[in-house]
PDBML (XML) file of the C-alpha atoms, coordinates in Angstrom:
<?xml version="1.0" encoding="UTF-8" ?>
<PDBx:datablock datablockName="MODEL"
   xmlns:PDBx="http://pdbml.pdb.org/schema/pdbx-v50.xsd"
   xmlns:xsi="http://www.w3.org/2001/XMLSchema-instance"
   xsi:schemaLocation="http://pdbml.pdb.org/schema/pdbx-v50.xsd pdbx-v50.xsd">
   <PDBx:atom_siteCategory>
      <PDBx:atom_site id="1">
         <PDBx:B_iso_or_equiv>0.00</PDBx:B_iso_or_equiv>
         <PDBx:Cartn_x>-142.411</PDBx:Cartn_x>
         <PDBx:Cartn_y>202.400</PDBx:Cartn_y>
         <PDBx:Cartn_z>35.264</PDBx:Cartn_z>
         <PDBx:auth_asym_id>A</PDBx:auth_asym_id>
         <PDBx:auth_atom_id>CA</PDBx:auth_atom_id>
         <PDBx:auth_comp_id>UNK</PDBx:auth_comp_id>
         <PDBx:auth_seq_id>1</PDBx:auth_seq_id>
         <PDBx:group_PDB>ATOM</PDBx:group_PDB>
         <PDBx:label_alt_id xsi:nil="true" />
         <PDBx:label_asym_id>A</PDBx:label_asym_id>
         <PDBx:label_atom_id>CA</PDBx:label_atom_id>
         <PDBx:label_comp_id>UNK</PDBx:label_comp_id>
         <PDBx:label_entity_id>1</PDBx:label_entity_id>
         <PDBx:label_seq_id>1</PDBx:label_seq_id>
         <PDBx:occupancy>1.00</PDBx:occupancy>
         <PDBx:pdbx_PDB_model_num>1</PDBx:pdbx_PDB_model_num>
         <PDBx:type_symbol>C</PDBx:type_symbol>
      </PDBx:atom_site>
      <PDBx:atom_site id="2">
         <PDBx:B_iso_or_equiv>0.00</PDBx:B_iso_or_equiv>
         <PDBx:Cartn_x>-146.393</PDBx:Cartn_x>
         <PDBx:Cartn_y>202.935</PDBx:Cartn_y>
         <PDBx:Cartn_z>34.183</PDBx:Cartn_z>
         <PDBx:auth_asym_id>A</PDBx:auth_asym_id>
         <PDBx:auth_atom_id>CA</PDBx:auth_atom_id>
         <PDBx:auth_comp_id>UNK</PDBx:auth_comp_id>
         <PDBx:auth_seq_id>2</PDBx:auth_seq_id>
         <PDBx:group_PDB>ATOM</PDBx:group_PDB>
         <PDBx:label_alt_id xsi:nil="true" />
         <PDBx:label_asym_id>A</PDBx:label_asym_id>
         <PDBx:label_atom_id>CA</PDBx:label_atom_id>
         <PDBx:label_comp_id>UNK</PDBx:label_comp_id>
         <PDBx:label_entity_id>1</PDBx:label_entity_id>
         <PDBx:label_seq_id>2</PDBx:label_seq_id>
         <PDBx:occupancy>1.00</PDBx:occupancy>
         <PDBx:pdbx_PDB_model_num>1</PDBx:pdbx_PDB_model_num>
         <PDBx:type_symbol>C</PDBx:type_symbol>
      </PDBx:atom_site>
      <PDBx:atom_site id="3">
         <PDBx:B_iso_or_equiv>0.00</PDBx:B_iso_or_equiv>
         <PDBx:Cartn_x>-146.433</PDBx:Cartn_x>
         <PDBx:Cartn_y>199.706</PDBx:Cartn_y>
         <PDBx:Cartn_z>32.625</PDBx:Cartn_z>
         <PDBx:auth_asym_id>A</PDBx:auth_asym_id>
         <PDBx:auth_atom_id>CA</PDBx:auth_atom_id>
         <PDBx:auth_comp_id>UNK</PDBx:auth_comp_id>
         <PDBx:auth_seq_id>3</PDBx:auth_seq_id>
         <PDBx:group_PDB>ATOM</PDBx:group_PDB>
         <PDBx:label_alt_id xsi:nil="true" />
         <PDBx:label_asym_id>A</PDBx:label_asym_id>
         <PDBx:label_atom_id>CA</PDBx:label_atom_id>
         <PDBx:label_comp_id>UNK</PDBx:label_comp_id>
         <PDBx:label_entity_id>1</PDBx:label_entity_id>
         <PDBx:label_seq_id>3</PDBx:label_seq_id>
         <PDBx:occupancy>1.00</PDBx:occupancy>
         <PDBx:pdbx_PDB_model_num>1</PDBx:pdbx_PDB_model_num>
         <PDBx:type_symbol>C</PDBx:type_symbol>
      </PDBx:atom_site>
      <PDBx:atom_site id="4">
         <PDBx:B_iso_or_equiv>0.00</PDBx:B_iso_or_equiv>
         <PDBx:Cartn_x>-149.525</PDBx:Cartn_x>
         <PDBx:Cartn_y>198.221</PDBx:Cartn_y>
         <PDBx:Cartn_z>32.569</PDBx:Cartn_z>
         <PDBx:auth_asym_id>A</PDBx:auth_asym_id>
         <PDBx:auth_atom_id>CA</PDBx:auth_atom_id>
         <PDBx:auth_comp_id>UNK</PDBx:auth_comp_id>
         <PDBx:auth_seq_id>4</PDBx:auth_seq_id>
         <PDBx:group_PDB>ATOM</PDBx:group_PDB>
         <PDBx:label_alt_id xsi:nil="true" />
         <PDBx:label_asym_id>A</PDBx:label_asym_id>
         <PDBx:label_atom_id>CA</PDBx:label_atom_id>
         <PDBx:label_comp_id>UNK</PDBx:label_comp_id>
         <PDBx:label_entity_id>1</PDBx:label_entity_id>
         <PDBx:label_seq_id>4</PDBx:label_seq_id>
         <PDBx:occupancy>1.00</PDBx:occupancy>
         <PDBx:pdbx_PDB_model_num>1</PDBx:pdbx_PDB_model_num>
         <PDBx:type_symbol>C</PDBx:type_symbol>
      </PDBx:atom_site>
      <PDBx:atom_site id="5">
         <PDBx:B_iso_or_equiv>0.00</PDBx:B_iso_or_equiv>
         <PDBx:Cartn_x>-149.494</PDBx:Cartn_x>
         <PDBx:Cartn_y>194.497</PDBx:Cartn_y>
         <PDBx:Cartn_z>34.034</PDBx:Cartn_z>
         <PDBx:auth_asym_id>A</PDBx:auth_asym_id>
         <PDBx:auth_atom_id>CA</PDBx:auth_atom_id>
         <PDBx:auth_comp_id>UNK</PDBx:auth_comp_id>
         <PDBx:auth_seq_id>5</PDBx:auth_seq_id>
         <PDBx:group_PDB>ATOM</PDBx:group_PDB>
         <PDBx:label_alt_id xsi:nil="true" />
         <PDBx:label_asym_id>A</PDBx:label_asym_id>
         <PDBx:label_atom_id>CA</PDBx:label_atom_id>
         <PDBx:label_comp_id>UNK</PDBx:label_comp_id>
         <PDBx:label_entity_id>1</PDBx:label_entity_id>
         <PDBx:label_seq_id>5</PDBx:label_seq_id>
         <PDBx:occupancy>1.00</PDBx:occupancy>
         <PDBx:pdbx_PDB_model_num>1</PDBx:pdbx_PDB_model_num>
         <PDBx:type_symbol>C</PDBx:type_symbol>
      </PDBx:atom_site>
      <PDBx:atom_site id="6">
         <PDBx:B_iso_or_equiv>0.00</PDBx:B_iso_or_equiv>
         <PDBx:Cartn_x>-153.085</PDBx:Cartn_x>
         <PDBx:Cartn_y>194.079</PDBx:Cartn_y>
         <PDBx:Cartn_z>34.076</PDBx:Cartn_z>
         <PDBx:auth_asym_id>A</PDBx:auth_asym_id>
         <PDBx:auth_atom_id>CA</PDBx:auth_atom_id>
         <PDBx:auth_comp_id>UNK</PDBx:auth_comp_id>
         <PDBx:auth_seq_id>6</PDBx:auth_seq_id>
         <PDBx:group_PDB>ATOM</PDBx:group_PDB>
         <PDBx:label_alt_id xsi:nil="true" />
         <PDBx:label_asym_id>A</PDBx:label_asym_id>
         <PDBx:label_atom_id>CA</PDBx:label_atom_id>
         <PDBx:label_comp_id>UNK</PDBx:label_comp_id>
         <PDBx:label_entity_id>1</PDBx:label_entity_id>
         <PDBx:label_seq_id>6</PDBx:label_seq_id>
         <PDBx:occupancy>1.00</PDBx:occupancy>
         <PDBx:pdbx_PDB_model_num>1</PDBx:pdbx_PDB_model_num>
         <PDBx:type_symbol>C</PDBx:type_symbol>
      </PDBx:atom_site>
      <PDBx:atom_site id="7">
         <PDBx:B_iso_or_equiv>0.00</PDBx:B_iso_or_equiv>
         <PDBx:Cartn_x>-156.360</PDBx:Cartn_x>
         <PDBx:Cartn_y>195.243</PDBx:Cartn_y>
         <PDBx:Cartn_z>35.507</PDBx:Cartn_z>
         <PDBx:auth_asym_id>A</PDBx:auth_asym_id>
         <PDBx:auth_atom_id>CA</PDBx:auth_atom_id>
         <PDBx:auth_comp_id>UNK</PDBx:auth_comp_id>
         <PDBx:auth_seq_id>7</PDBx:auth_seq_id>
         <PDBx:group_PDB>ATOM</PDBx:group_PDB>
         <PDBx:label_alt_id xsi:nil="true" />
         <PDBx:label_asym_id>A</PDBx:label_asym_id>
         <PDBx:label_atom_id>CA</PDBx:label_atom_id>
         <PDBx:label_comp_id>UNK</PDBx:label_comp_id>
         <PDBx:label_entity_id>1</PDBx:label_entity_id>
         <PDBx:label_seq_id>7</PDBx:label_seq_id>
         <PDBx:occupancy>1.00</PDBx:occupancy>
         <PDBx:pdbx_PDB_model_num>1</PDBx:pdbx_PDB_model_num>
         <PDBx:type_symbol>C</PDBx:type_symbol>
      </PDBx:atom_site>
      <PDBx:atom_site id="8">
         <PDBx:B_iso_or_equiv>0.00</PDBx:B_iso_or_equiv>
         <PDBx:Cartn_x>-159.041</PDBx:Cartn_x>
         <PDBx:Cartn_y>195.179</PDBx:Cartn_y>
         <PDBx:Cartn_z>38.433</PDBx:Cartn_z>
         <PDBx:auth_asym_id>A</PDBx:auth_asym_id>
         <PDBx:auth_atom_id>CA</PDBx:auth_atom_id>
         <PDBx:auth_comp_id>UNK</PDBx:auth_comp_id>
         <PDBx:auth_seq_id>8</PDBx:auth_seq_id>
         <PDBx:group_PDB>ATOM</PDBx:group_PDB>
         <PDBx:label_alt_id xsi:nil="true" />
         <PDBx:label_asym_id>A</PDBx:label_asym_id>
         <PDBx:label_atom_id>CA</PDBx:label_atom_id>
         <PDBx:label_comp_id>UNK</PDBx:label_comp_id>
         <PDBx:label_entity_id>1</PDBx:label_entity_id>
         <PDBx:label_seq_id>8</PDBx:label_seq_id>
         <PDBx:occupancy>1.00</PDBx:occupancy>
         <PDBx:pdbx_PDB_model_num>1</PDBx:pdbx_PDB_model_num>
         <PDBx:type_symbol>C</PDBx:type_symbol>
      </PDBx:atom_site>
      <PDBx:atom_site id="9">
         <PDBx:B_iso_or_equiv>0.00</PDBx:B_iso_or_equiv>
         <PDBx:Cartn_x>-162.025</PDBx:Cartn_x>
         <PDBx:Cartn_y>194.409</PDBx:Cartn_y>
         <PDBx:Cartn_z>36.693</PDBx:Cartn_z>
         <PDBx:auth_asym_id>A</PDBx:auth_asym_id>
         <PDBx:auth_atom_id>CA</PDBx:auth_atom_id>
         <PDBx:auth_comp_id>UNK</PDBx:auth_comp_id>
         <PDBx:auth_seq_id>9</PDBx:auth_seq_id>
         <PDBx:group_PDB>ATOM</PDBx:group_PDB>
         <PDBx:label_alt_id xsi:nil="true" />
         <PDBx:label_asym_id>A</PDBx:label_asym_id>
         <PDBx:label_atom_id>CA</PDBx:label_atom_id>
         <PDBx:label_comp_id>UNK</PDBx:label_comp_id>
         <PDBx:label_entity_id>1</PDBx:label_entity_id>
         <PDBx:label_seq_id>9</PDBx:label_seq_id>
         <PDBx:occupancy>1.00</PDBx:occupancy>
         <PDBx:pdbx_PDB_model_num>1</PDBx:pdbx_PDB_model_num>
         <PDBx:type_symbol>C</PDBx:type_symbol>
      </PDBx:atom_site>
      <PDBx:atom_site id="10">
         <PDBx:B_iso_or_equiv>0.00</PDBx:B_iso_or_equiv>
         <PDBx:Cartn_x>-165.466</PDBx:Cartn_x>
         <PDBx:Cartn_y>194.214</PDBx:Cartn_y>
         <PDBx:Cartn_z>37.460</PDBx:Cartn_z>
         <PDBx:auth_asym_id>A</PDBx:auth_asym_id>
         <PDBx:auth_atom_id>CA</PDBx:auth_atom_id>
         <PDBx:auth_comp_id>UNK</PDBx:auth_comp_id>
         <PDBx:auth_seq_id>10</PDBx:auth_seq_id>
         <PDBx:group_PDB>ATOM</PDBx:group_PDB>
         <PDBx:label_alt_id xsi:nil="true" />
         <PDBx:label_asym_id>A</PDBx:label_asym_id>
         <PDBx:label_atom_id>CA</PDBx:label_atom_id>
         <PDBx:label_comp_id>UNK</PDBx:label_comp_id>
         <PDBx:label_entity_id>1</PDBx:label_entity_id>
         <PDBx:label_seq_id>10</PDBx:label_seq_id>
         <PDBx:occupancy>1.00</PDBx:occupancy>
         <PDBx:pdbx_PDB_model_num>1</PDBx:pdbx_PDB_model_num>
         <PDBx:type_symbol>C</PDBx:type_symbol>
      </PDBx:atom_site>
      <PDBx:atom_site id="11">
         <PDBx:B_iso_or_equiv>0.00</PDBx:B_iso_or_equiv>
         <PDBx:Cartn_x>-168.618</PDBx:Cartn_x>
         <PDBx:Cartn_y>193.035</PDBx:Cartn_y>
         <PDBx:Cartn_z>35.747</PDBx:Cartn_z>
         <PDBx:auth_asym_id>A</PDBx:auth_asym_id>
         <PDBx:auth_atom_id>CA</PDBx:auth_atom_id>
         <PDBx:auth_comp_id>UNK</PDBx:auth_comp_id>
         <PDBx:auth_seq_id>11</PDBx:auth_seq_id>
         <PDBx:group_PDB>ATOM</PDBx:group_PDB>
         <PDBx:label_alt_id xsi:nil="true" />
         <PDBx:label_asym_id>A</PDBx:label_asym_id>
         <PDBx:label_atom_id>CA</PDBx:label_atom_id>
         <PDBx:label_comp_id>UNK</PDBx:label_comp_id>
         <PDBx:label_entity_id>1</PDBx:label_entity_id>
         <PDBx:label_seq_id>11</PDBx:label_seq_id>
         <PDBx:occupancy>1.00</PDBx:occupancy>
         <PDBx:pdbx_PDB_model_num>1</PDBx:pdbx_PDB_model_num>
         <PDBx:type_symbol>C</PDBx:type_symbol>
      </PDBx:atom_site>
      <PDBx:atom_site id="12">
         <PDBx:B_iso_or_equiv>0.00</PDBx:B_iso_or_equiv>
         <PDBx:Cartn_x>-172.418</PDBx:Cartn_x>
         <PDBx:Cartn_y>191.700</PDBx:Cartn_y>
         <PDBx:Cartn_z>35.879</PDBx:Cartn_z>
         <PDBx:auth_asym_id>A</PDBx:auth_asym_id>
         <PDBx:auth_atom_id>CA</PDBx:auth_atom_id>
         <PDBx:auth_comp_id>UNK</PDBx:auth_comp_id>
         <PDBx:auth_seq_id>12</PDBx:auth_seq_id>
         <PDBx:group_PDB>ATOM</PDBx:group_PDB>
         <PDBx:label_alt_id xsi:nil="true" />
         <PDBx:label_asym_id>A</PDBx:label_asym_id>
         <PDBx:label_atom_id>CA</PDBx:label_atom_id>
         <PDBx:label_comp_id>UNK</PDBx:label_comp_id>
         <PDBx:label_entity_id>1</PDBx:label_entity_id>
         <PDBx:label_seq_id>12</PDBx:label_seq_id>
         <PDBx:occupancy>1.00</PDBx:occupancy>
         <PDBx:pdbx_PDB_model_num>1</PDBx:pdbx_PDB_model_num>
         <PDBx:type_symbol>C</PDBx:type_symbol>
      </PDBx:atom_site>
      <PDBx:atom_site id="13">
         <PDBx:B_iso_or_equiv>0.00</PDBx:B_iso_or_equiv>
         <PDBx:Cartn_x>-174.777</PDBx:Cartn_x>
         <PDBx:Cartn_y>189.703</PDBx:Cartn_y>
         <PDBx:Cartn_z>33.831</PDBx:Cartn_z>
         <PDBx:auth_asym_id>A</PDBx:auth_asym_id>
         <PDBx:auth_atom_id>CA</PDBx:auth_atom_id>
         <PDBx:auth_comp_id>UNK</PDBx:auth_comp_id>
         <PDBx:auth_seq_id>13</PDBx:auth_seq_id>
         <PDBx:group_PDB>ATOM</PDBx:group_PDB>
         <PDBx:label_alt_id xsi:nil="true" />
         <PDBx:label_asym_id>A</PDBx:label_asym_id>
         <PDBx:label_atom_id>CA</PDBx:label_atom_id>
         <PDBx:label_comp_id>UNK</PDBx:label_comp_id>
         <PDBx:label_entity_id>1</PDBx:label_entity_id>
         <PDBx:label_seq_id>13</PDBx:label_seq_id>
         <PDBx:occupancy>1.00</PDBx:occupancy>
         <PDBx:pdbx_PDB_model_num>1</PDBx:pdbx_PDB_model_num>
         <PDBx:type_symbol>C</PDBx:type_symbol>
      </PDBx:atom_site>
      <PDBx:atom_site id="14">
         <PDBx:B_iso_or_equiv>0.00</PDBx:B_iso_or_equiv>
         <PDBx:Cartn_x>-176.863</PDBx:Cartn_x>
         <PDBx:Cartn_y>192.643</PDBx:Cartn_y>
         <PDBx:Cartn_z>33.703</PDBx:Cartn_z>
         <PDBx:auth_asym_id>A</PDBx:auth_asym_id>
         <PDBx:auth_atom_id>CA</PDBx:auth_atom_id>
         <PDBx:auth_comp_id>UNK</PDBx:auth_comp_id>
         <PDBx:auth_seq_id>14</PDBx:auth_seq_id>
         <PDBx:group_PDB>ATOM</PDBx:group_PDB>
         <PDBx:label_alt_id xsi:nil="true" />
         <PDBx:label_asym_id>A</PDBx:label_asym_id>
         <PDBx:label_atom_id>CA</PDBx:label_atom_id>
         <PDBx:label_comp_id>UNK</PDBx:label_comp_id>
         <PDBx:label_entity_id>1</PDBx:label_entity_id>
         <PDBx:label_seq_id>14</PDBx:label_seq_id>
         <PDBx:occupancy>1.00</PDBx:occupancy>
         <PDBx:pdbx_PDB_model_num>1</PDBx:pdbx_PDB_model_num>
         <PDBx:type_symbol>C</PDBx:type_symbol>
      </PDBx:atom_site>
      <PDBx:atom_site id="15">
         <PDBx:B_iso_or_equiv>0.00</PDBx:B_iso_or_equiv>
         <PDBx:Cartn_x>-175.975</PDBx:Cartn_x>
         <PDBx:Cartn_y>195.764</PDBx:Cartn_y>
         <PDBx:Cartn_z>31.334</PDBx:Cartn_z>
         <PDBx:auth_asym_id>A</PDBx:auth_asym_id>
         <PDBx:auth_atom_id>CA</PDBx:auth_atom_id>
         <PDBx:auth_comp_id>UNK</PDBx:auth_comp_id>
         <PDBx:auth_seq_id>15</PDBx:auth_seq_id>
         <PDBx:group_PDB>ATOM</PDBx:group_PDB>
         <PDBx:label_alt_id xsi:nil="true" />
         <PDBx:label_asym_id>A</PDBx:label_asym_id>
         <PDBx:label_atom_id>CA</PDBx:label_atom_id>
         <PDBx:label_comp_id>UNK</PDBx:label_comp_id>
         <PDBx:label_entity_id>1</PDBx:label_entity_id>
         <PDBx:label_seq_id>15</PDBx:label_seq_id>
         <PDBx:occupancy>1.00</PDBx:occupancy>
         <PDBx:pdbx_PDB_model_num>1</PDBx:pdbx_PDB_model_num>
         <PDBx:type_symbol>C</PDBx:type_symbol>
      </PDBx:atom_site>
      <PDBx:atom_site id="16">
         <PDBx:B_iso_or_equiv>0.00</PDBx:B_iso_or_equiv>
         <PDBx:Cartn_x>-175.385</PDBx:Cartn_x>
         <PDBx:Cartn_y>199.216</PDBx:Cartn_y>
         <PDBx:Cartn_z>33.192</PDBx:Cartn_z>
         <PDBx:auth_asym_id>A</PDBx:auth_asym_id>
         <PDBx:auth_atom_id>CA</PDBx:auth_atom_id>
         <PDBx:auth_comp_id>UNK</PDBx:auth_comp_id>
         <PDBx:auth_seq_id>16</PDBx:auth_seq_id>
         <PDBx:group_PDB>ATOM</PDBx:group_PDB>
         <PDBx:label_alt_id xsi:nil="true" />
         <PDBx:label_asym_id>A</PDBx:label_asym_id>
         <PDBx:label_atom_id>CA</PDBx:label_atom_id>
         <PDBx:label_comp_id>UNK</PDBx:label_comp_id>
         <PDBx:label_entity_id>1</PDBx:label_entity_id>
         <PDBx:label_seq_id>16</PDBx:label_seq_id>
         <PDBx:occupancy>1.00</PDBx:occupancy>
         <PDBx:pdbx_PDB_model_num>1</PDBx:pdbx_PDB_model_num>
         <PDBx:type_symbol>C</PDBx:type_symbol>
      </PDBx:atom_site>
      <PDBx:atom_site id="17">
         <PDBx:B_iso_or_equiv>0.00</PDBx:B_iso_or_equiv>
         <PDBx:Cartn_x>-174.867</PDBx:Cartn_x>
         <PDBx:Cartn_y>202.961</PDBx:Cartn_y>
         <PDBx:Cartn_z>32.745</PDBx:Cartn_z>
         <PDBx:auth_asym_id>A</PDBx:auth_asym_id>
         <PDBx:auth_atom_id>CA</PDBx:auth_atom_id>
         <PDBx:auth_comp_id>UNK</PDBx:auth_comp_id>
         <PDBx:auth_seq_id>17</PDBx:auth_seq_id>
         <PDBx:group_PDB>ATOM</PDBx:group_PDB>
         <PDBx:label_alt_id xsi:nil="true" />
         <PDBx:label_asym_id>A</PDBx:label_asym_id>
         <PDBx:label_atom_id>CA</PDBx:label_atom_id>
         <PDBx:label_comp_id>UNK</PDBx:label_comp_id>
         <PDBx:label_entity_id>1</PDBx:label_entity_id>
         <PDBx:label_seq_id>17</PDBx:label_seq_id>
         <PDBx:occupancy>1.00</PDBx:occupancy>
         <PDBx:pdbx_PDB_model_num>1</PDBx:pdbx_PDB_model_num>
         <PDBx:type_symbol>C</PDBx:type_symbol>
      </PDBx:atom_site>
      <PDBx:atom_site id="18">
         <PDBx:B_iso_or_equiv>0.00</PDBx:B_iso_or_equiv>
         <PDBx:Cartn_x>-171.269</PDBx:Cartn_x>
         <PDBx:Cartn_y>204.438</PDBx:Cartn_y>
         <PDBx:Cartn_z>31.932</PDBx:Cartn_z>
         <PDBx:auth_asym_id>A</PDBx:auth_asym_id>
         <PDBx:auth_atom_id>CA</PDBx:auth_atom_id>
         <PDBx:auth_comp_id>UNK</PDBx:auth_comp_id>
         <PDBx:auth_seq_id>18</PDBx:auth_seq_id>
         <PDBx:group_PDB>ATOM</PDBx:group_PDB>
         <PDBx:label_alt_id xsi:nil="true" />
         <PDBx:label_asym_id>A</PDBx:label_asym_id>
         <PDBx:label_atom_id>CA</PDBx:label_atom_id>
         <PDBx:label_comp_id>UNK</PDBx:label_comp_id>
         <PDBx:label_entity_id>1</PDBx:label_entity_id>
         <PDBx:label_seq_id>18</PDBx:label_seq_id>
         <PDBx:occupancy>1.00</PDBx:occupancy>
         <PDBx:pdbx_PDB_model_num>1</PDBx:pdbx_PDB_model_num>
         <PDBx:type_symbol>C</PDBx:type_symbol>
      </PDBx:atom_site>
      <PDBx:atom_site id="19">
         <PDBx:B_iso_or_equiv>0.00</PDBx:B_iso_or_equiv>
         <PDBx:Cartn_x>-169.717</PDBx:Cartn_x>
         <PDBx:Cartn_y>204.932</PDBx:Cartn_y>
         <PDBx:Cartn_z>35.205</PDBx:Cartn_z>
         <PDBx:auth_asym_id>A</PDBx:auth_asym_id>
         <PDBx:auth_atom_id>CA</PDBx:auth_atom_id>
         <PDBx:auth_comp_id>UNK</PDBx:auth_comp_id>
         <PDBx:auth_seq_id>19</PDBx:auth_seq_id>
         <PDBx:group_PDB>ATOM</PDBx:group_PDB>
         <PDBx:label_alt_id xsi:nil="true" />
         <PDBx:label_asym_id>A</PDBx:label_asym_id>
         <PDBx:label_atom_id>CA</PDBx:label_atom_id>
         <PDBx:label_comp_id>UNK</PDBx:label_comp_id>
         <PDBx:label_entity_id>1</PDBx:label_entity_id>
         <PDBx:label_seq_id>19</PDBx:label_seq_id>
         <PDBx:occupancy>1.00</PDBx:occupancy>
         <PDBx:pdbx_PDB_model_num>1</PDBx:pdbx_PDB_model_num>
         <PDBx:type_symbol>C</PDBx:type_symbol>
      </PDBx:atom_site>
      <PDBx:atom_site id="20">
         <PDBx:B_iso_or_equiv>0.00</PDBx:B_iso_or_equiv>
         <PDBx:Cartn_x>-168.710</PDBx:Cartn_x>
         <PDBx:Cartn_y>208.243</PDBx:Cartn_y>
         <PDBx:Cartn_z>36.368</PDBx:Cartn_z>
         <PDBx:auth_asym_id>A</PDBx:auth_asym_id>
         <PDBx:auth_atom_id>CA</PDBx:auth_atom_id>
         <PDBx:auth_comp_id>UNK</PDBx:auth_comp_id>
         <PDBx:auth_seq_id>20</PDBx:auth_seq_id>
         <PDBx:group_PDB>ATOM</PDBx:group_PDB>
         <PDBx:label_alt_id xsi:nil="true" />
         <PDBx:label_asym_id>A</PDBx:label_asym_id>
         <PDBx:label_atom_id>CA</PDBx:label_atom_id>
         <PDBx:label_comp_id>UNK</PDBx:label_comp_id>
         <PDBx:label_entity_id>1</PDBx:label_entity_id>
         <PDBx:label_seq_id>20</PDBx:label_seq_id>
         <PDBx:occupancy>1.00</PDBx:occupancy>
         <PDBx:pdbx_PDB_model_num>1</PDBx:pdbx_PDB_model_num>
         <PDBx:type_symbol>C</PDBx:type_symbol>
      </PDBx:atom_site>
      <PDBx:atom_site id="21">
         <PDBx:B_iso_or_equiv>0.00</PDBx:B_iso_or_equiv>
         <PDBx:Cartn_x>-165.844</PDBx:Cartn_x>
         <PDBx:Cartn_y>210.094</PDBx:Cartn_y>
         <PDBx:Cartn_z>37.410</PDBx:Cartn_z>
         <PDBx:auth_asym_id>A</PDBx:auth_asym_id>
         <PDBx:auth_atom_id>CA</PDBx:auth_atom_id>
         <PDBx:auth_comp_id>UNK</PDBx:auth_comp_id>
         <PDBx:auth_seq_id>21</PDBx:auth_seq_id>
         <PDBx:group_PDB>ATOM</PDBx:group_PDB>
         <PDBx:label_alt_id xsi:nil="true" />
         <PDBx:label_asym_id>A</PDBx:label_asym_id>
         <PDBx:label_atom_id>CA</PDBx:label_atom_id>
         <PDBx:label_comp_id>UNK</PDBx:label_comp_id>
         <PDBx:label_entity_id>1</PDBx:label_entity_id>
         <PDBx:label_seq_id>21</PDBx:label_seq_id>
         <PDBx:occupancy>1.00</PDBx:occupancy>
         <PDBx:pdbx_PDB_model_num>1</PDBx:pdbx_PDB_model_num>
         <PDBx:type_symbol>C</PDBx:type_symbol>
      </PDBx:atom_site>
      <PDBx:atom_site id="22">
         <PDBx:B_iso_or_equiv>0.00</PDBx:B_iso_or_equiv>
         <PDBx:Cartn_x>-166.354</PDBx:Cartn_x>
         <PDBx:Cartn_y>208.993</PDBx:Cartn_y>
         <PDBx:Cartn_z>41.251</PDBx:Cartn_z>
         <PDBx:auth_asym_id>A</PDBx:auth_asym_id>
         <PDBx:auth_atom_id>CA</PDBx:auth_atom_id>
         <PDBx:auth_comp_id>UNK</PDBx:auth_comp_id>
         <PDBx:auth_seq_id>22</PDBx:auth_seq_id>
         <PDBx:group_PDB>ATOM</PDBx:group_PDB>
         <PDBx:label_alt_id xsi:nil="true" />
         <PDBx:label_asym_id>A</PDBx:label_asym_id>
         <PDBx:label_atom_id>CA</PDBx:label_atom_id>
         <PDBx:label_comp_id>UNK</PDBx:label_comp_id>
         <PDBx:label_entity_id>1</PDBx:label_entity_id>
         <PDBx:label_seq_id>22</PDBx:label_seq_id>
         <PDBx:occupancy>1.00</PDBx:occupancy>
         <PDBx:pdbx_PDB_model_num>1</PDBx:pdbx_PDB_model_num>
         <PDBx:type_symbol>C</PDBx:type_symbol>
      </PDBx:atom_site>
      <PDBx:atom_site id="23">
         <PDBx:B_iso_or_equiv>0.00</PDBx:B_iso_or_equiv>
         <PDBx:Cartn_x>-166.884</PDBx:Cartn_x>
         <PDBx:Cartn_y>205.306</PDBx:Cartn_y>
         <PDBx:Cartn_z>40.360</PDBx:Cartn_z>
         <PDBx:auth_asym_id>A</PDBx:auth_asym_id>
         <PDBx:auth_atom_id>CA</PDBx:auth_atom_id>
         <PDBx:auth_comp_id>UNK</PDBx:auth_comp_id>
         <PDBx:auth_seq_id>23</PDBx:auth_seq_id>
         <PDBx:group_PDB>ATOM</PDBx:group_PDB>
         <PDBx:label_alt_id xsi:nil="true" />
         <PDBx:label_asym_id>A</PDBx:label_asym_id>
         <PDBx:label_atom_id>CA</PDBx:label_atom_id>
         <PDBx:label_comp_id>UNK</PDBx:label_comp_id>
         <PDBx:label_entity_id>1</PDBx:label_entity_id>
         <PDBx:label_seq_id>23</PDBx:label_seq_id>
         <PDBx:occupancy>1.00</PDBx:occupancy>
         <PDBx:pdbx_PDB_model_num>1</PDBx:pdbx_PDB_model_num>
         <PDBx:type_symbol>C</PDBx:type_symbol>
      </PDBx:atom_site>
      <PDBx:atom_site id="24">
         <PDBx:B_iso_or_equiv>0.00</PDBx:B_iso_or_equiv>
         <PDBx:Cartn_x>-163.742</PDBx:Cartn_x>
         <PDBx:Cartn_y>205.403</PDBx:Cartn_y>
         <PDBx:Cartn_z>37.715</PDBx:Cartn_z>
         <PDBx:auth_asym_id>A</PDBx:auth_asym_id>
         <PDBx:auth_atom_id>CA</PDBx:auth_atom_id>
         <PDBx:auth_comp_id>UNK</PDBx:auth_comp_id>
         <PDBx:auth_seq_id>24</PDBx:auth_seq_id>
         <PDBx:group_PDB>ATOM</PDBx:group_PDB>
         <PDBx:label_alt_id xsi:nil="true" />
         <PDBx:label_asym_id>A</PDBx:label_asym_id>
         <PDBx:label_atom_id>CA</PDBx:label_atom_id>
         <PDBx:label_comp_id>UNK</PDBx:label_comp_id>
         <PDBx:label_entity_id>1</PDBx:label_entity_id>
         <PDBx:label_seq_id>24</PDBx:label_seq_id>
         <PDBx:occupancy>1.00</PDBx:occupancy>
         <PDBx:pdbx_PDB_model_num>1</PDBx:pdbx_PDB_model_num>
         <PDBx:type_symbol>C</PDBx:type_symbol>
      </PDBx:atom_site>
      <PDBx:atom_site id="25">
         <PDBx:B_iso_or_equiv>0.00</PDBx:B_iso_or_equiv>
         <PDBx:Cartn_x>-161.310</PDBx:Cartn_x>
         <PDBx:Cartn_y>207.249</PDBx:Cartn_y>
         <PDBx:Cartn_z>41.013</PDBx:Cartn_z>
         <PDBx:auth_asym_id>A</PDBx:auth_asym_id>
         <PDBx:auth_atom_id>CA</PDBx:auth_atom_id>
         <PDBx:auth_comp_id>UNK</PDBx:auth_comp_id>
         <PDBx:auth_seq_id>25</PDBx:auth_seq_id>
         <PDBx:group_PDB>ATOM</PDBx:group_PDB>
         <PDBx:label_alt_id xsi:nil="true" />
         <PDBx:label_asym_id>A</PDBx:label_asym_id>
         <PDBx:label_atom_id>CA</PDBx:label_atom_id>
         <PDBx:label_comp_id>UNK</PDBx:label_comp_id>
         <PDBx:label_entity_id>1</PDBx:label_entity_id>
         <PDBx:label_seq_id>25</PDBx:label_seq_id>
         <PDBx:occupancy>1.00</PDBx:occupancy>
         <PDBx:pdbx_PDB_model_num>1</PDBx:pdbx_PDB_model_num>
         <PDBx:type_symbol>C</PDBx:type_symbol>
      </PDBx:atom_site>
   </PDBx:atom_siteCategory>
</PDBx:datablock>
């Protein structure tokens, strides 16, 4: 119905660049 019921998330300790358009597909 493109309701959004939550995520897949990721993260680090460590601070990173933006991601790009490959890491975001």
């Amino acid at each position: 119905a493109g309701l959004a019921l939550g995520v897949l998330c990721v993260s680090s300790r460590t601070p990173r660049p933006a991601i790009d358009d490959g890491q975001a597909d």
